[in-house]
N, C-alpha and C. Protein backbone atom coordinates (compact mmCIF):
# COMPACT_ATOMS: atom_id res chain seq x y z
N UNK A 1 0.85 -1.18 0.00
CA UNK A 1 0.00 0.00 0.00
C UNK A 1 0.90 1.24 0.00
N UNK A 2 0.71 2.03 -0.68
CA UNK A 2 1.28 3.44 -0.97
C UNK A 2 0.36 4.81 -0.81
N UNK A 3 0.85 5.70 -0.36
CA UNK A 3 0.36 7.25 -0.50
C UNK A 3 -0.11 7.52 -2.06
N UNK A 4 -1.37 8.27 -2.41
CA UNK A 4 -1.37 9.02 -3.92
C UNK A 4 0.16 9.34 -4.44
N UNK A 5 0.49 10.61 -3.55
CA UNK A 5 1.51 10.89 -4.37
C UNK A 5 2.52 9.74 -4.52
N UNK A 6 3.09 8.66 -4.08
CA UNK A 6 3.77 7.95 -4.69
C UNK A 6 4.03 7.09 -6.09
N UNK A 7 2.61 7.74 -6.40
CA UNK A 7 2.05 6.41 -7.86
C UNK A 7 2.48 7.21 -8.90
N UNK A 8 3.28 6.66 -10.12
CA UNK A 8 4.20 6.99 -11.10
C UNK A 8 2.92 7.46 -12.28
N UNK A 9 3.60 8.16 -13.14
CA UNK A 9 2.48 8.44 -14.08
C UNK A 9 2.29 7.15 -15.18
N UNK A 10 0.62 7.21 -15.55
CA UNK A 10 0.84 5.85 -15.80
C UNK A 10 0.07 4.49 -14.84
N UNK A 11 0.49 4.69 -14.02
CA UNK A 11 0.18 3.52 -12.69
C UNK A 11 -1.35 3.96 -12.81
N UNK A 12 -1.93 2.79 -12.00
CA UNK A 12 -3.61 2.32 -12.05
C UNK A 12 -3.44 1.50 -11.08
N UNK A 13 -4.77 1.68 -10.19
CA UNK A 13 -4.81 1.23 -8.94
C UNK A 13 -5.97 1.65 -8.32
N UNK A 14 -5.99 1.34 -6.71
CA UNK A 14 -7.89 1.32 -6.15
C UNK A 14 -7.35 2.14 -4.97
N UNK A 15 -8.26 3.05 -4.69
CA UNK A 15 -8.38 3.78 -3.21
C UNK A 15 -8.19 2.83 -2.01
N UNK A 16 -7.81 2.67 -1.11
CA UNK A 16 -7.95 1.68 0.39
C UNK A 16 -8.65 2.19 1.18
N UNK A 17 -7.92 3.57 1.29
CA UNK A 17 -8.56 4.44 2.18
C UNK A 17 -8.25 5.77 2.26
N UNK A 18 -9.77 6.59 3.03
CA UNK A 18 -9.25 7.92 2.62
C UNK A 18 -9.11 8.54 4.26
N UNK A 19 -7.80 8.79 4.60
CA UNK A 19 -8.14 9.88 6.22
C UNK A 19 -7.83 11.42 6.06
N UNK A 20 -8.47 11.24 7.44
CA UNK A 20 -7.94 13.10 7.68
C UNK A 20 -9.28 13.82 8.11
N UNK A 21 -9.08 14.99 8.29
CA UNK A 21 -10.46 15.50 9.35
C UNK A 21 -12.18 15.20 8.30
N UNK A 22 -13.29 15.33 8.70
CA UNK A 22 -14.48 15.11 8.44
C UNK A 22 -14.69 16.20 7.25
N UNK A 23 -14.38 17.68 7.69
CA UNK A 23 -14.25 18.20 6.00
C UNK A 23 -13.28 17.26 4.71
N UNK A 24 -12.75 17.09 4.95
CA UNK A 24 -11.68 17.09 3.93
C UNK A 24 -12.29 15.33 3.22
N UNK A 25 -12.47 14.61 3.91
CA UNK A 25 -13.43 13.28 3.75
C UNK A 25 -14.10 13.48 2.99
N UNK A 26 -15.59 14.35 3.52
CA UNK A 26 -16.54 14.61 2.96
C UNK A 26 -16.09 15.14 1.50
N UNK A 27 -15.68 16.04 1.67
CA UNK A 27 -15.02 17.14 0.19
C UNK A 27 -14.76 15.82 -1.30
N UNK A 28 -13.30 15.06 -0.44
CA UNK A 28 -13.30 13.60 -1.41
C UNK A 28 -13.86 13.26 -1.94
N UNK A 29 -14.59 12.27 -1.09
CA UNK A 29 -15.80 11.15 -1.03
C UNK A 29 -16.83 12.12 -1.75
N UNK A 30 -17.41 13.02 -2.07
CA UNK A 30 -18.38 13.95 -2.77
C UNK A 30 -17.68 13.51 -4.26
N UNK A 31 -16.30 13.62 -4.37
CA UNK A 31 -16.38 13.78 -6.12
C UNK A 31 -15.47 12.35 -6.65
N UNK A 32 -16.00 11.51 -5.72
CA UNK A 32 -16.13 10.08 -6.12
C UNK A 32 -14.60 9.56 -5.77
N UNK A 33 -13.80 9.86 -5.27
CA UNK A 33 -12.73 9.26 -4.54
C UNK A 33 -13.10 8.12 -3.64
N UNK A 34 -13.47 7.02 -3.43
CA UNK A 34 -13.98 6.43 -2.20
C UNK A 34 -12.93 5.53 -2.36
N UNK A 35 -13.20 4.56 -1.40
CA UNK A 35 -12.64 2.96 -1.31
C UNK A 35 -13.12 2.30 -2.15
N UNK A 36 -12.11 1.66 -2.89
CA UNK A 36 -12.53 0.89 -3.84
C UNK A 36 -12.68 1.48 -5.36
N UNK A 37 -12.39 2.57 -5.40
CA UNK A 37 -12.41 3.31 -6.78
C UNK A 37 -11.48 3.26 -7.53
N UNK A 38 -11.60 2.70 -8.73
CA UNK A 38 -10.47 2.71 -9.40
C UNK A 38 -9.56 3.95 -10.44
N UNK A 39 -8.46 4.49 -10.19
CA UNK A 39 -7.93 5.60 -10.89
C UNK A 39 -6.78 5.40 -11.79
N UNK A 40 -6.44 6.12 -12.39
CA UNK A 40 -5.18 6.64 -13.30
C UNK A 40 -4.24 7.25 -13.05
N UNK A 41 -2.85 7.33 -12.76
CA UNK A 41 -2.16 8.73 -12.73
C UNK A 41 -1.93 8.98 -14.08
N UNK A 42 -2.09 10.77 -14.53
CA UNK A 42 -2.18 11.13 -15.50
C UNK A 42 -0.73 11.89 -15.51
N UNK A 43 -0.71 12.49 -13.87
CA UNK A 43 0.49 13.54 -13.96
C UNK A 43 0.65 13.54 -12.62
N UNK A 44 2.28 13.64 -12.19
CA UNK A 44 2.61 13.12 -10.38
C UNK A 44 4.02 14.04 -10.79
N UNK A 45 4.19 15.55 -10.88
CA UNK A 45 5.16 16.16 -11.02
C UNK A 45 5.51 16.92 -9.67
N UNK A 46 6.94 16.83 -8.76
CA UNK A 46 7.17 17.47 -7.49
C UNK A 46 6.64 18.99 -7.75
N UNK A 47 6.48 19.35 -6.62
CA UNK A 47 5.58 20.60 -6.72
C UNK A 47 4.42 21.30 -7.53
N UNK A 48 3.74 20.56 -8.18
CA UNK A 48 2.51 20.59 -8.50
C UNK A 48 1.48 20.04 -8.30
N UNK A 49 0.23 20.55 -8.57
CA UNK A 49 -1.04 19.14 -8.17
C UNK A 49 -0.69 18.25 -8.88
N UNK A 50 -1.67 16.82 -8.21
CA UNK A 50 -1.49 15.54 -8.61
C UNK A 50 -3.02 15.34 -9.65
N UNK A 51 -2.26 15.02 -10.91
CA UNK A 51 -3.73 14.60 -12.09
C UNK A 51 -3.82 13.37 -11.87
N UNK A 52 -5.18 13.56 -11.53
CA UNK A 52 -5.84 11.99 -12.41
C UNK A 52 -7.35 11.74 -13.20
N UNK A 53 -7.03 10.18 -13.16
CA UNK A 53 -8.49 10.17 -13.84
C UNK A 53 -9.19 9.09 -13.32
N UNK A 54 -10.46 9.22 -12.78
CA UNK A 54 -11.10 8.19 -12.77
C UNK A 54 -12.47 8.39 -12.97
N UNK A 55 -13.24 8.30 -12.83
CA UNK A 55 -15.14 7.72 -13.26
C UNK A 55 -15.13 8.80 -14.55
N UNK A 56 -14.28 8.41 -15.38
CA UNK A 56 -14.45 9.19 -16.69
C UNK A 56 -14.62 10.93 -16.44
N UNK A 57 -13.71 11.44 -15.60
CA UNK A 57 -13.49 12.42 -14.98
C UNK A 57 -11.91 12.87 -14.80
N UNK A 58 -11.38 13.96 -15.02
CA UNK A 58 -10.11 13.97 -14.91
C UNK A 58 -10.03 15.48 -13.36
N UNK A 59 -9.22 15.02 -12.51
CA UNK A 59 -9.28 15.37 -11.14
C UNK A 59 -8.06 15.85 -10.51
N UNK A 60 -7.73 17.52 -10.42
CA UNK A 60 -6.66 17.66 -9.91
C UNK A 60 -6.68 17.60 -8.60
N UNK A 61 -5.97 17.28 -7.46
CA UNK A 61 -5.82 17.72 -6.14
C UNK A 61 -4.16 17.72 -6.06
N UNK A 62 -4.27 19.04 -4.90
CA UNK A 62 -3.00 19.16 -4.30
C UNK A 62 -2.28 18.01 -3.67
N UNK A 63 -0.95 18.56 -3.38
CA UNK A 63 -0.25 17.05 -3.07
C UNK A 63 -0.24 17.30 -1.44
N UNK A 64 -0.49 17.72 -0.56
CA UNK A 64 -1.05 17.44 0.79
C UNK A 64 -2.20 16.83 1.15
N UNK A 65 -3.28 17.18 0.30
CA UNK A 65 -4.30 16.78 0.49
C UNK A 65 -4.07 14.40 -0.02
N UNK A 66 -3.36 14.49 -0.83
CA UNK A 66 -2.95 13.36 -1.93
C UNK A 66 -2.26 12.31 -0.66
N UNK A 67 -1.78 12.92 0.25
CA UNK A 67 -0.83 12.12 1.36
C UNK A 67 -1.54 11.08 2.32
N UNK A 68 -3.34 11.46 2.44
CA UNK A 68 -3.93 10.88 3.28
C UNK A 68 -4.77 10.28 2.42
N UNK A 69 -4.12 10.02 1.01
CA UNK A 69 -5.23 9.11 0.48
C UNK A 69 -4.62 7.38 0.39
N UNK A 70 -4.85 6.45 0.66
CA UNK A 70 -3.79 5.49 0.52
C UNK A 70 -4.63 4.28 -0.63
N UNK A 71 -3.25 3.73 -1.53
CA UNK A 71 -3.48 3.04 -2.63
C UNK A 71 -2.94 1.81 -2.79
N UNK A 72 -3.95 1.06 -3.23
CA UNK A 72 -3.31 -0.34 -3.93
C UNK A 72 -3.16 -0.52 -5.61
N UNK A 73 -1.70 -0.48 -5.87
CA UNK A 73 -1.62 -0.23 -7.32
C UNK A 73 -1.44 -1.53 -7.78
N UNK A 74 -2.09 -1.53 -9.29
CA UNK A 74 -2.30 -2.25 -9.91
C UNK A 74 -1.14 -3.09 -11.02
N UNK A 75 -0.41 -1.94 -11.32
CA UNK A 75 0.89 -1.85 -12.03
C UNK A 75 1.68 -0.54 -12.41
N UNK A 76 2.75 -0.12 -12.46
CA UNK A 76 3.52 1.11 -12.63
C UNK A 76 4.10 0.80 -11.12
């Protein structure tokens, strides 16, 4: 299991889990980040947001927010 930001561009893989305070959850989990969701890295460049893609949606978030998301990758 790995952090978001660790996943190479390229890599595909499933949410495990998402922590961190009840805003920041909610905020997620609203635009379909959950457990069990499957994503894309599109773009994982140091100091910029982290792209991806998943439910036929392409999704930037910052890379702090990216630290409390944890992943099981698929390959990459």
């Amino acid at each position: 299991m790995i952090k978001l930001t660790e996943m190479r561009k390229g890599a595909e893989g499933t949410v495990v889990s998402v922590s961190g305070d009840s805003r920041f959850v909610s905020r997620i989990t609203s635009i379909g980040l959950t457990p069990g969701c499957y994503l894309t890295m599109v773009k994982n460049e140091k100091s910029q947001p982290v792209l991806i893609y998943s439910r036929d949606t392409m999704i930037a978030l910052n890379r702090k927010d990216c630290e409390n998301i944890d992943m099981e990758v698929a390959n990459g």
